[in-house]
C-alpha atoms as a PDB file:
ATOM      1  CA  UNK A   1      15.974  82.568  37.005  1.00  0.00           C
ATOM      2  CA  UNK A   2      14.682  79.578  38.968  1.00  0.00           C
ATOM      3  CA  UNK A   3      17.303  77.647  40.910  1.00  0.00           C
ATOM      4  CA  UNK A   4      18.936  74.735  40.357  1.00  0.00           C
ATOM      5  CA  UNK A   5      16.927  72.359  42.980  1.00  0.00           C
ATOM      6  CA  UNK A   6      13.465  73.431  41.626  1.00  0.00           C
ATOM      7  CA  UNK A   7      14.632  72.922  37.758  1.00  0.00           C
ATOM      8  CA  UNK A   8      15.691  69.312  38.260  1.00  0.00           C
ATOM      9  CA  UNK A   9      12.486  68.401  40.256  1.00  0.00           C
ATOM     10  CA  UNK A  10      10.401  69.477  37.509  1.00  0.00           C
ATOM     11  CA  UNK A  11      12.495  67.254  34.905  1.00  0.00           C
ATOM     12  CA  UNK A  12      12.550  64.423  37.230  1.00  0.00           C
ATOM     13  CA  UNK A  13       8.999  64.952  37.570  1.00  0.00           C
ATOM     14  CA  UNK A  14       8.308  64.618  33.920  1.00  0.00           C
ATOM     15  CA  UNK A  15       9.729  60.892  33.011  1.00  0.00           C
ATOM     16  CA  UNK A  16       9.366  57.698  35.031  1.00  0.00           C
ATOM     17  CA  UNK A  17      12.664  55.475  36.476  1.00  0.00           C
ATOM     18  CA  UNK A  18      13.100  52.367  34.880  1.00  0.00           C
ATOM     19  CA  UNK A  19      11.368  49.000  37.433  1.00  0.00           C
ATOM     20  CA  UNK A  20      14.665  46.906  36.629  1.00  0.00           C
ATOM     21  CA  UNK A  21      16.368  46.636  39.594  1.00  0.00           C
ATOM     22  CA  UNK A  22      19.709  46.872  37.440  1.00  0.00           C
ATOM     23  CA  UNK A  23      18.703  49.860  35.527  1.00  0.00           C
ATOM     24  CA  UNK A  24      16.802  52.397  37.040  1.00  0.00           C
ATOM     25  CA  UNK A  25      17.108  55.074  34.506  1.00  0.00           C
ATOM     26  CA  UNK A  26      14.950  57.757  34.215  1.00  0.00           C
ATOM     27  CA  UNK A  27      13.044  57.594  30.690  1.00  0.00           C
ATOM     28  CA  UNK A  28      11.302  60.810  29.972  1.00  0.00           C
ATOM     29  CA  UNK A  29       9.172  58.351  27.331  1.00  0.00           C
ATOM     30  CA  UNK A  30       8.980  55.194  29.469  1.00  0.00           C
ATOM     31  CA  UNK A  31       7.358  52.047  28.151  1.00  0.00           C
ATOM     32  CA  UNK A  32       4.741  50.319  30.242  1.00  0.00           C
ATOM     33  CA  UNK A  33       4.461  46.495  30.237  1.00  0.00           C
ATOM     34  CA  UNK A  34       1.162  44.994  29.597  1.00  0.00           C
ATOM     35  CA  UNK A  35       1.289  42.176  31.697  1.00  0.00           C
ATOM     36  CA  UNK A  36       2.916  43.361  35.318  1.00  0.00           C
ATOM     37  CA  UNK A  37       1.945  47.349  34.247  1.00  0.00           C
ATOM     38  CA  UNK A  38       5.119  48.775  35.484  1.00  0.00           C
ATOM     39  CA  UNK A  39       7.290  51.003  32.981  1.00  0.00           C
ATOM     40  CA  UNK A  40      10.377  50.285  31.796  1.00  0.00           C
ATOM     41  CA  UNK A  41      13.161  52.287  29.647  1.00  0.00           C
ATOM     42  CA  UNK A  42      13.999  51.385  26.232  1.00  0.00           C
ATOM     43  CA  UNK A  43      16.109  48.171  27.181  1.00  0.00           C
ATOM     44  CA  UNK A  44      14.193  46.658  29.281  1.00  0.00           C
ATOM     45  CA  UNK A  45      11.171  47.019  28.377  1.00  0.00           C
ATOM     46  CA  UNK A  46      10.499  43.151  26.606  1.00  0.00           C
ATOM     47  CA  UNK A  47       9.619  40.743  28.587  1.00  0.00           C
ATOM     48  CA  UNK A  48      12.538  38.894  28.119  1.00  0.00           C
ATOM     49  CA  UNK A  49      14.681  41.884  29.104  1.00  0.00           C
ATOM     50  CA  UNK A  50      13.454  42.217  32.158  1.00  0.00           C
ATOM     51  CA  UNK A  51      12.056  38.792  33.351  1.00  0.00           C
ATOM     52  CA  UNK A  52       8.432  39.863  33.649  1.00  0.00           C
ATOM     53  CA  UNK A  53       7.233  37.647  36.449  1.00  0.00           C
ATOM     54  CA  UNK A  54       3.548  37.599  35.081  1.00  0.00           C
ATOM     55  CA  UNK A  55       4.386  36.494  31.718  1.00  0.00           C
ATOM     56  CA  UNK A  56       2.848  32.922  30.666  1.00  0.00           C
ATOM     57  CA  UNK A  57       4.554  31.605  27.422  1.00  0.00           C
ATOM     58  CA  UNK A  58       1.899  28.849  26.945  1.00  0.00           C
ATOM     59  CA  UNK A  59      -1.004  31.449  27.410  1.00  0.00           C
ATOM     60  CA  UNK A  60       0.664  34.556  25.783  1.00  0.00           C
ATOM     61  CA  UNK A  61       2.522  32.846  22.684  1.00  0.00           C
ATOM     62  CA  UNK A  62       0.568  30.412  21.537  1.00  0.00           C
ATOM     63  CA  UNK A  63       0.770  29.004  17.946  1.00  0.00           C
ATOM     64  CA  UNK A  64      -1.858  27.107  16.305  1.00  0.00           C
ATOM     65  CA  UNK A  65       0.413  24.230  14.376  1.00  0.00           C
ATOM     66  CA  UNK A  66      -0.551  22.632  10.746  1.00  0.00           C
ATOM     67  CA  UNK A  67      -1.513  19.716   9.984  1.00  0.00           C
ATOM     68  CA  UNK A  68       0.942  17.565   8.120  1.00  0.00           C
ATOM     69  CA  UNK A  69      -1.819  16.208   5.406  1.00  0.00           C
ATOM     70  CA  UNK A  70      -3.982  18.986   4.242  1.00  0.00           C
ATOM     71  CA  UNK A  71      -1.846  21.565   5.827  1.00  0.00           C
ATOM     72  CA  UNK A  72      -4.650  23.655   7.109  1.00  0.00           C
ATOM     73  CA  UNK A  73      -3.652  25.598  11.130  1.00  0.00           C
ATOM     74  CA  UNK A  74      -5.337  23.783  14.028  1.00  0.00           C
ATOM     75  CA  UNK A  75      -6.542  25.511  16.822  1.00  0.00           C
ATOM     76  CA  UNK A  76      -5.930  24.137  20.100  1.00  0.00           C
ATOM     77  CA  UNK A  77      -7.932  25.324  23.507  1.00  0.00           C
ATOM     78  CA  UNK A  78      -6.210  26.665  26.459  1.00  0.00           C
ATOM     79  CA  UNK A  79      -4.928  23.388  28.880  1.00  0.00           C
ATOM     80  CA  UNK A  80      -5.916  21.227  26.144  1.00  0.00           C
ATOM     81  CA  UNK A  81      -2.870  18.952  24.867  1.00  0.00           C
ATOM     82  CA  UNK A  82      -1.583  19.580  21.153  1.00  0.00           C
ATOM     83  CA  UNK A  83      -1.154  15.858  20.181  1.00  0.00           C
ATOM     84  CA  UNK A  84      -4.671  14.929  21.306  1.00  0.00           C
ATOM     85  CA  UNK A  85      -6.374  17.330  19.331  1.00  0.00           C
ATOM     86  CA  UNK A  86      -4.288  17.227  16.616  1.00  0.00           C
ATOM     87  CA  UNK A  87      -5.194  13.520  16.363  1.00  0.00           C
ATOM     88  CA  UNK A  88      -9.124  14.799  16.714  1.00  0.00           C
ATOM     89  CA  UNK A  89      -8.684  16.827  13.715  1.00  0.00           C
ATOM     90  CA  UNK A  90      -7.256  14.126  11.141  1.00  0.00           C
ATOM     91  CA  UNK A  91      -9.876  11.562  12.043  1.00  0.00           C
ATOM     92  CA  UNK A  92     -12.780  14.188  12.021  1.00  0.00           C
ATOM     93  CA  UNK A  93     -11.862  17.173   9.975  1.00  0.00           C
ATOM     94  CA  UNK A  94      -9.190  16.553   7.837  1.00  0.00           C
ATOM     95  CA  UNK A  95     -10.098  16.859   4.088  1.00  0.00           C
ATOM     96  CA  UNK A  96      -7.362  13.847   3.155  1.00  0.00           C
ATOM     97  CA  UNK A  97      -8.520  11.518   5.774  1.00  0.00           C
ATOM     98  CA  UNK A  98     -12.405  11.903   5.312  1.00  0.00           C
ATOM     99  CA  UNK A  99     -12.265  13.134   2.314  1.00  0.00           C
ATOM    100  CA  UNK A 100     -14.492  16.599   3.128  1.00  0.00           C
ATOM    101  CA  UNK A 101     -13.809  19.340   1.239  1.00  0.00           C
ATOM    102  CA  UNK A 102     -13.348  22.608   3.154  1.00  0.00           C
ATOM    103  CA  UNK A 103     -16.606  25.298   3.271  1.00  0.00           C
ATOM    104  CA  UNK A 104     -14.993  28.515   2.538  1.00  0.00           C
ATOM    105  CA  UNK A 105     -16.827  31.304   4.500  1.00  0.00           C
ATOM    106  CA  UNK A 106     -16.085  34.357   1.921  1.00  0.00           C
ATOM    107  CA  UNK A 107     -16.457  35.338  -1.565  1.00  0.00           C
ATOM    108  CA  UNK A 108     -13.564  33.477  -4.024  1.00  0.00           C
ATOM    109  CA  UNK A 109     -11.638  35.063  -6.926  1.00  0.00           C
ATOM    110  CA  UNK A 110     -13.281  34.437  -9.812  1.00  0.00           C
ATOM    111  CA  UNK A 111     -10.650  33.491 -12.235  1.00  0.00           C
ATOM    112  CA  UNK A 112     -10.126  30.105 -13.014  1.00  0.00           C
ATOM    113  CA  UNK A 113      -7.970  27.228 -10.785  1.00  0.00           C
ATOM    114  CA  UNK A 114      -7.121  30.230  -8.285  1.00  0.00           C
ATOM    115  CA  UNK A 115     -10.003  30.038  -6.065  1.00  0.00           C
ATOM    116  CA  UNK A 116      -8.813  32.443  -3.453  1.00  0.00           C
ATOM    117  CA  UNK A 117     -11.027  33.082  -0.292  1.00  0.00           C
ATOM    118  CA  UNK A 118     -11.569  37.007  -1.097  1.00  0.00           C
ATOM    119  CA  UNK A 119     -11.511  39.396   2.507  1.00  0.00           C
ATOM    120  CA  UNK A 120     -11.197  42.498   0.603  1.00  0.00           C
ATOM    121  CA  UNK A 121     -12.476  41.596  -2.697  1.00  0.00           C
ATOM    122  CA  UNK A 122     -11.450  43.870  -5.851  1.00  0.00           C
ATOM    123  CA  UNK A 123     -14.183  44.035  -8.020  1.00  0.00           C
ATOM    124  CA  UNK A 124     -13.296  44.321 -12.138  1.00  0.00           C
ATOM    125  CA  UNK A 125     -14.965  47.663 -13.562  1.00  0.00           C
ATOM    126  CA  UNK A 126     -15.203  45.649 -17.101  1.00  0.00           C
ATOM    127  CA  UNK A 127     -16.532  42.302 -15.885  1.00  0.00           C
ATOM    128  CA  UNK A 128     -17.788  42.914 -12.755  1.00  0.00           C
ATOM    129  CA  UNK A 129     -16.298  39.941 -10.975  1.00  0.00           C
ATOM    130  CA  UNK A 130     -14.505  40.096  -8.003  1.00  0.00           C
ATOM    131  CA  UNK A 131     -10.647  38.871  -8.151  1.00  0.00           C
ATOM    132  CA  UNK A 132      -8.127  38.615  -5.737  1.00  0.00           C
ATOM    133  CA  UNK A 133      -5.185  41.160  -5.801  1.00  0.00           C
ATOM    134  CA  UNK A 134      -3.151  38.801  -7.543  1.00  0.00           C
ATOM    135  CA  UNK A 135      -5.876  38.693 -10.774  1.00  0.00           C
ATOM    136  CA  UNK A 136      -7.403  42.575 -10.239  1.00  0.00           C
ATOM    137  CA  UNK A 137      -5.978  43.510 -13.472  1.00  0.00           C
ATOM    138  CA  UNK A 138      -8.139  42.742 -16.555  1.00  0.00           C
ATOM    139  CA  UNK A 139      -4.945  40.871 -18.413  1.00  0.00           C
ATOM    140  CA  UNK A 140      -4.438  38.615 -15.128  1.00  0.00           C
ATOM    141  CA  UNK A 141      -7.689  37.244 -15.547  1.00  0.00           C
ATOM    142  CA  UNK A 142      -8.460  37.287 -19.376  1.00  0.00           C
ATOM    143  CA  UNK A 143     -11.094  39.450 -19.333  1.00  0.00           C
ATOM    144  CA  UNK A 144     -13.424  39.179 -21.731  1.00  0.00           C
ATOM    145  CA  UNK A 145     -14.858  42.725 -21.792  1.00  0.00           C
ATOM    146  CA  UNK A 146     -11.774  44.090 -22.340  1.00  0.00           C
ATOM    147  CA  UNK A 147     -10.933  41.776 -24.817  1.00  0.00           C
ATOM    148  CA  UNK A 148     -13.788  42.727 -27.036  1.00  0.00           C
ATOM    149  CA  UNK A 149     -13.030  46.463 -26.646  1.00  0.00           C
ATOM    150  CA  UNK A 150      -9.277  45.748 -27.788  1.00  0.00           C
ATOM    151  CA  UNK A 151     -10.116  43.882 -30.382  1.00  0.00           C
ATOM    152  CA  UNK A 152     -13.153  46.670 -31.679  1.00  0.00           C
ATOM    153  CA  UNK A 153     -10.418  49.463 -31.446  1.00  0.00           C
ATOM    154  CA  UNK A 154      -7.710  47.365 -33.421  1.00  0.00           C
ATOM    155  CA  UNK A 155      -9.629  46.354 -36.304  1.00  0.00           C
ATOM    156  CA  UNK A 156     -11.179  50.112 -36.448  1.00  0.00           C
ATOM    157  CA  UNK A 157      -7.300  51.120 -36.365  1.00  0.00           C
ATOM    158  CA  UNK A 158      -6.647  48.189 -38.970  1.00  0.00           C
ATOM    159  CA  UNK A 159      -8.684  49.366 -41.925  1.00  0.00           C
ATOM    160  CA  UNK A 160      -7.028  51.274 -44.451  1.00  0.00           C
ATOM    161  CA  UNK A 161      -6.761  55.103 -45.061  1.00  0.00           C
ATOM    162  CA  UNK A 162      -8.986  54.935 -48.027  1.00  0.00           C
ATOM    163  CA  UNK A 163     -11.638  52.863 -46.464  1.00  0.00           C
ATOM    164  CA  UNK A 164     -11.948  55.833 -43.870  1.00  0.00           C
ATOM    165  CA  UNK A 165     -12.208  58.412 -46.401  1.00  0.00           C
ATOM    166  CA  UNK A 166     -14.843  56.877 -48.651  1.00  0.00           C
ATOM    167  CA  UNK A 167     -16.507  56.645 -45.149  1.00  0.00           C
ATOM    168  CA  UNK A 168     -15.973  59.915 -43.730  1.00  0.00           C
ATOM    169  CA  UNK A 169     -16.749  61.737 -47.510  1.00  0.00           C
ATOM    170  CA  UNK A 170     -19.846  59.334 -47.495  1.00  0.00           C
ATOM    171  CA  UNK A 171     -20.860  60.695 -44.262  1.00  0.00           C
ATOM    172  CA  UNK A 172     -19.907  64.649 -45.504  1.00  0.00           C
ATOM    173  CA  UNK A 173     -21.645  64.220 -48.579  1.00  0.00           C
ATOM    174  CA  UNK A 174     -24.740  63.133 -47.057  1.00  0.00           C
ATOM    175  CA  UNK A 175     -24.628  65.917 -44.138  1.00  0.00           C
ATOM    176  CA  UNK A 176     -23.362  68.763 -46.568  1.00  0.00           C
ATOM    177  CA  UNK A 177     -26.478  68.182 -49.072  1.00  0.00           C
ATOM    178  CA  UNK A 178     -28.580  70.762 -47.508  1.00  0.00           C
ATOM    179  CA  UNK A 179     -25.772  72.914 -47.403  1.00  0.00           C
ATOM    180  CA  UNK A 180     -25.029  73.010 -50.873  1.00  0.00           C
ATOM    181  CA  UNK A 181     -28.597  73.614 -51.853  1.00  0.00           C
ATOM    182  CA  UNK A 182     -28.864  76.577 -49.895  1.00  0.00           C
ATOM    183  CA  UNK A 183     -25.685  78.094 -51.154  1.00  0.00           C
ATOM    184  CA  UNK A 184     -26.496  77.632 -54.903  1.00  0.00           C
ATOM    185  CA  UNK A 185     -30.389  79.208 -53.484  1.00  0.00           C
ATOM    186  CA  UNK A 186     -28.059  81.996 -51.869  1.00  0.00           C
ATOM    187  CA  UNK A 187     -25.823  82.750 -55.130  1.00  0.00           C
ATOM    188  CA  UNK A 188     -28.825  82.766 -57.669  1.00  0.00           C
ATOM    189  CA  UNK A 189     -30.903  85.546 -55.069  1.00  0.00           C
ATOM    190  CA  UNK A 190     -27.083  87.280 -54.723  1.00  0.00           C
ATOM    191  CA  UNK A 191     -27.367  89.910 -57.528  1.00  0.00           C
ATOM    192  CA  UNK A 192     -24.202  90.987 -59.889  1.00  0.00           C
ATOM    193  CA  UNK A 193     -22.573  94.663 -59.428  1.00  0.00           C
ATOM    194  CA  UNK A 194     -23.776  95.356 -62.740  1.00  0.00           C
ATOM    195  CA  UNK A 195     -27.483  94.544 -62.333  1.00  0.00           C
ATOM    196  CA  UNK A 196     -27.329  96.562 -58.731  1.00  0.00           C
ATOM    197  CA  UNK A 197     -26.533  99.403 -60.677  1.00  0.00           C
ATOM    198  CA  UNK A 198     -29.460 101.188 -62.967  1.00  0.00           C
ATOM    199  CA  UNK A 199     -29.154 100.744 -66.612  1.00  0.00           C
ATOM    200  CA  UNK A 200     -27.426 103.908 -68.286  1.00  0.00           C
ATOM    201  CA  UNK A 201     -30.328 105.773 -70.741  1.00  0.00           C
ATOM    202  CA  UNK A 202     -29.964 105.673 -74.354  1.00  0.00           C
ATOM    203  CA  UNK A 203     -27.404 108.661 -75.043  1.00  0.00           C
ATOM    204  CA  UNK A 204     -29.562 110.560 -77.946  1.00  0.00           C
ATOM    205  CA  UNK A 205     -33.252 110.148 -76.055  1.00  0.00           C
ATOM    206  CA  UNK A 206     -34.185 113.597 -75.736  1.00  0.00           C
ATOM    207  CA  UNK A 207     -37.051 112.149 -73.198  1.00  0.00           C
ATOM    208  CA  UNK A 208     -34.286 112.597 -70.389  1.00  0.00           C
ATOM    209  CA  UNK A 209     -34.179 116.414 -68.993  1.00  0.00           C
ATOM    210  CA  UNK A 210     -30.727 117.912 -68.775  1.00  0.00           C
ATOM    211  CA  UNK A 211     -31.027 118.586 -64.730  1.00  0.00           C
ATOM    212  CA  UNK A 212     -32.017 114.753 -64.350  1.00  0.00           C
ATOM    213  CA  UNK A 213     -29.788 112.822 -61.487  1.00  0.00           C
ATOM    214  CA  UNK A 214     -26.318 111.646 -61.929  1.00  0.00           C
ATOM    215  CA  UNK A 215     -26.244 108.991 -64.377  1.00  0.00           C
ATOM    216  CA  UNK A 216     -25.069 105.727 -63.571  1.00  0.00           C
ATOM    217  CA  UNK A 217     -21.927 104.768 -64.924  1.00  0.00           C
ATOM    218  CA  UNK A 218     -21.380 102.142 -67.758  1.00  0.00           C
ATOM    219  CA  UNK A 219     -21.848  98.381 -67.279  1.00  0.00           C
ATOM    220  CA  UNK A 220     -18.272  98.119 -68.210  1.00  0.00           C
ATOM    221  CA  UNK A 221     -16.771 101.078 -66.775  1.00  0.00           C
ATOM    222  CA  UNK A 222     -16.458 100.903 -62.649  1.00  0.00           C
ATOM    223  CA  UNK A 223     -15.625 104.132 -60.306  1.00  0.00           C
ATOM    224  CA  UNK A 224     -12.254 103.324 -58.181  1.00  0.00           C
ATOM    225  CA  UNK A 225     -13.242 105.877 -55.593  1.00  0.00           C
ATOM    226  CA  UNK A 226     -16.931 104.002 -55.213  1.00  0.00           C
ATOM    227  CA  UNK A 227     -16.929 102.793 -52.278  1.00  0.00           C
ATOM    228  CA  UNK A 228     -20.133 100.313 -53.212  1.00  0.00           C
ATOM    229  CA  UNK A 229     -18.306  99.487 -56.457  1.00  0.00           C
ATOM    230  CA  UNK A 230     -14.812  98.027 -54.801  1.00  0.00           C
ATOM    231  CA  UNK A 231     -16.790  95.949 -52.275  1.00  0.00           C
ATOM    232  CA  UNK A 232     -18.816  94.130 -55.204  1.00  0.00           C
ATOM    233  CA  UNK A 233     -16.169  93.418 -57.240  1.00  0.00           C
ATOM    234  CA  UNK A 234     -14.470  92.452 -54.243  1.00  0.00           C
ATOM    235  CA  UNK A 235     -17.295  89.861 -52.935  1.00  0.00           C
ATOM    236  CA  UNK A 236     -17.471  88.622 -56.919  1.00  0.00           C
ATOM    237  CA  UNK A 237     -14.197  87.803 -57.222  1.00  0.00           C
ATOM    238  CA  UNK A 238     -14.512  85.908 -53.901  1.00  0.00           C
ATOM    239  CA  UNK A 239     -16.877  83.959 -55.180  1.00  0.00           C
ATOM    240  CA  UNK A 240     -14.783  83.102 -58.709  1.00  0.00           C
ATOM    241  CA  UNK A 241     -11.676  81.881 -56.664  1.00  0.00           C
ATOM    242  CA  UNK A 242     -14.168  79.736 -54.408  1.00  0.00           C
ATOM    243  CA  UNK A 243     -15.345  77.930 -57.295  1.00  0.00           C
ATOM    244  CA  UNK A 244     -12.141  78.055 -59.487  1.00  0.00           C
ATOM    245  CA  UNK A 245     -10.641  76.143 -56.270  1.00  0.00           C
ATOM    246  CA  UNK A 246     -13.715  73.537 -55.569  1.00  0.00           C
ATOM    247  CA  UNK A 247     -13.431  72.957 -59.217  1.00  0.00           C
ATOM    248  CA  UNK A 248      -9.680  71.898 -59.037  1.00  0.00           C
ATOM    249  CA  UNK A 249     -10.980  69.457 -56.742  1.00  0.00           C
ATOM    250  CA  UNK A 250     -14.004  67.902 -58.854  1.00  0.00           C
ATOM    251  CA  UNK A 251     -16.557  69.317 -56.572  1.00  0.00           C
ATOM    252  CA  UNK A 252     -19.126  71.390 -58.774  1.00  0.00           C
ATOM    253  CA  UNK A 253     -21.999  70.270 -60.125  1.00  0.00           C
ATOM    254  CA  UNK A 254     -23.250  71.381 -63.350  1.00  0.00           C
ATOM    255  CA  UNK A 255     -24.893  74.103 -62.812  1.00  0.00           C
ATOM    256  CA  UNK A 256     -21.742  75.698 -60.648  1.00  0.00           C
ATOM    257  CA  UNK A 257     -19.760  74.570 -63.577  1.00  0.00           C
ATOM    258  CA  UNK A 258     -21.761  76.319 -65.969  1.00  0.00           C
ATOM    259  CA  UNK A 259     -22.284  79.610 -63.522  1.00  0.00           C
ATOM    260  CA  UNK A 260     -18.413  79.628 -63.396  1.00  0.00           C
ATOM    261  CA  UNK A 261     -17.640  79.781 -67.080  1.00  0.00           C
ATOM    262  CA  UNK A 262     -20.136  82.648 -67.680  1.00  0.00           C
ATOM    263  CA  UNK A 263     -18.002  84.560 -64.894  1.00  0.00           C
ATOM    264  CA  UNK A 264     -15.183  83.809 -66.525  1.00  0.00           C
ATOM    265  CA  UNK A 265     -16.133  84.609 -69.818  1.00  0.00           C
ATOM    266  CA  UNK A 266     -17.746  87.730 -68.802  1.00  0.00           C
ATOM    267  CA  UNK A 267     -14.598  88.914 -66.523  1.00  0.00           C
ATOM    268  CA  UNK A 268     -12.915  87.901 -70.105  1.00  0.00           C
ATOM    269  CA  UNK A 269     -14.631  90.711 -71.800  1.00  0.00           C
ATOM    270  CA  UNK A 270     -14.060  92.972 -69.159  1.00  0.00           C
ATOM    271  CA  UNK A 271     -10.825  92.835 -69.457  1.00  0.00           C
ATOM    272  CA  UNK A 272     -10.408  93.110 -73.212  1.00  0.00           C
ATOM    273  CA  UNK A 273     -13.070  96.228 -72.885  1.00  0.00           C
ATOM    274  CA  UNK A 274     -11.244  98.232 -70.235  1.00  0.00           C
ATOM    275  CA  UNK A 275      -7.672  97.112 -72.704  1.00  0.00           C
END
């Protein structure tokens, strides 16, 4: 362990004693004066605090004043006295006295009787005019673009639920025309479980050997353990509900109308047959 001499050296070494005369604390994070460059602790540091002898109020805090008709700062040189150039600028520059209007060296807001010089203009992704940060938003500055849009998506949301309807079934009948067609195309080609199956052969034709294949069933009479059978009938009454339920609705046409009733009459006879 290092002794007690060496340890405070090092800390002393570290910070910087306060140049007040009436201070002279050490600061381990000293200020340093700009003017006379010496550092000073955290009381002392201003130049009022510690009398900076290098200090020149008249050079150092200077304060352009306004003028009393068009209000506007005045800059006054170094050594140059206030009231004579203040008098310079109302008989020459002045906008009341001669009347001149001020050239403005920068862009200006764009909305009306604001007129803002613009240093770090905000440009208006609708318009494209550049506003002050006063008028950025589009409803500060009556923007006209967005205005439009508003009034677009208010009288689209105005117009009443049948109007969009008619429009949107308009817009579905007209896309869905193709699909219809190729649906009714599809259920004409589809055949019927019955006409899948061959015709059964006339029961007293003597034509027909008594080791000929299994003979198909009878149009009427379906096998519960066919596998081929169940799926048909399956897919067929599919198709009946699909109708039965578009024709609840008023959407067949005549032909789909007049496809449905034979399926209904037929499945009619079925089941007074299998009764």
């Amino acid at each position: 362990m290092a002794t007690t001499p060496d340890r405070d050296e090092r800390l002393l070494s570290i910070g910087q004693q306060c140049s007040d005369p009436s201070c002279l604390l050490v600061d381990f994070l000293p200020f340093k004066c700009q003017h006379c460059t010496q550092s000073f602790c955290g009381d002392h540091f201003k130049v009022e605090a510690h009398k900076c002898p290098k200090y020149d109020e008249s050079k150092h805090n200077r304060v352009a004043p306004s003028c009393p008709l068009c209000n506007n700062p005045v800059a006054i040189p170094l050594n140059q006295d206030p009231n004579i150039r203040m008098e310079q600028h109302i008989n020459t520059e002045c906008s009341v006295m001669t009347g001149k209007r001020q050239t403005k060296s920068g862009p200006v807001c764009a909305r009306a009787k604001c007129g803002k010089v613009l240093f770090a203009p905000i440009n208006c992704k609708n318009c494209n005019q550049q506003f002050c940060p006063s008028h950025r938003f589009p409803a500060d500055h009556s923007c006209t673009s967005a205005a439009t849009t508003t009034a677009t998506h208010s009288s689209s949301a105005s117009k009443p639920a049948s109007q969009h309807i008619s429009e949107f079934s308009s817009k579905a009948s007209a896309t869905s025309s193709q699909t219809l067609e190729a649906v009714r195309r599809k259920w004409a080609a589809t055949p019927t479980p019955s006409s899948s199956r061959p015709k059964p052969a006339p029961a007293a034709s003597p034509s027909i050997p008594s080791n000929s294949p299994s003979k198909a069933p009878s149009s009427h009479s379906t096998n519960p353990f066919s596998k081929t059978d169940r799926r048909a009938k399956a897919e067929k009454e599919s198709r009946r509900r699909a109708m039965e339920a578009r024709a609840k609705k008023g959407l067949l046409t005549e032909e789909e109308k007049v496809i449905l009733e034979a399926e209904n009459n037929k499945e009619k006879k079925d089941d007074c047959l299998v009764m």
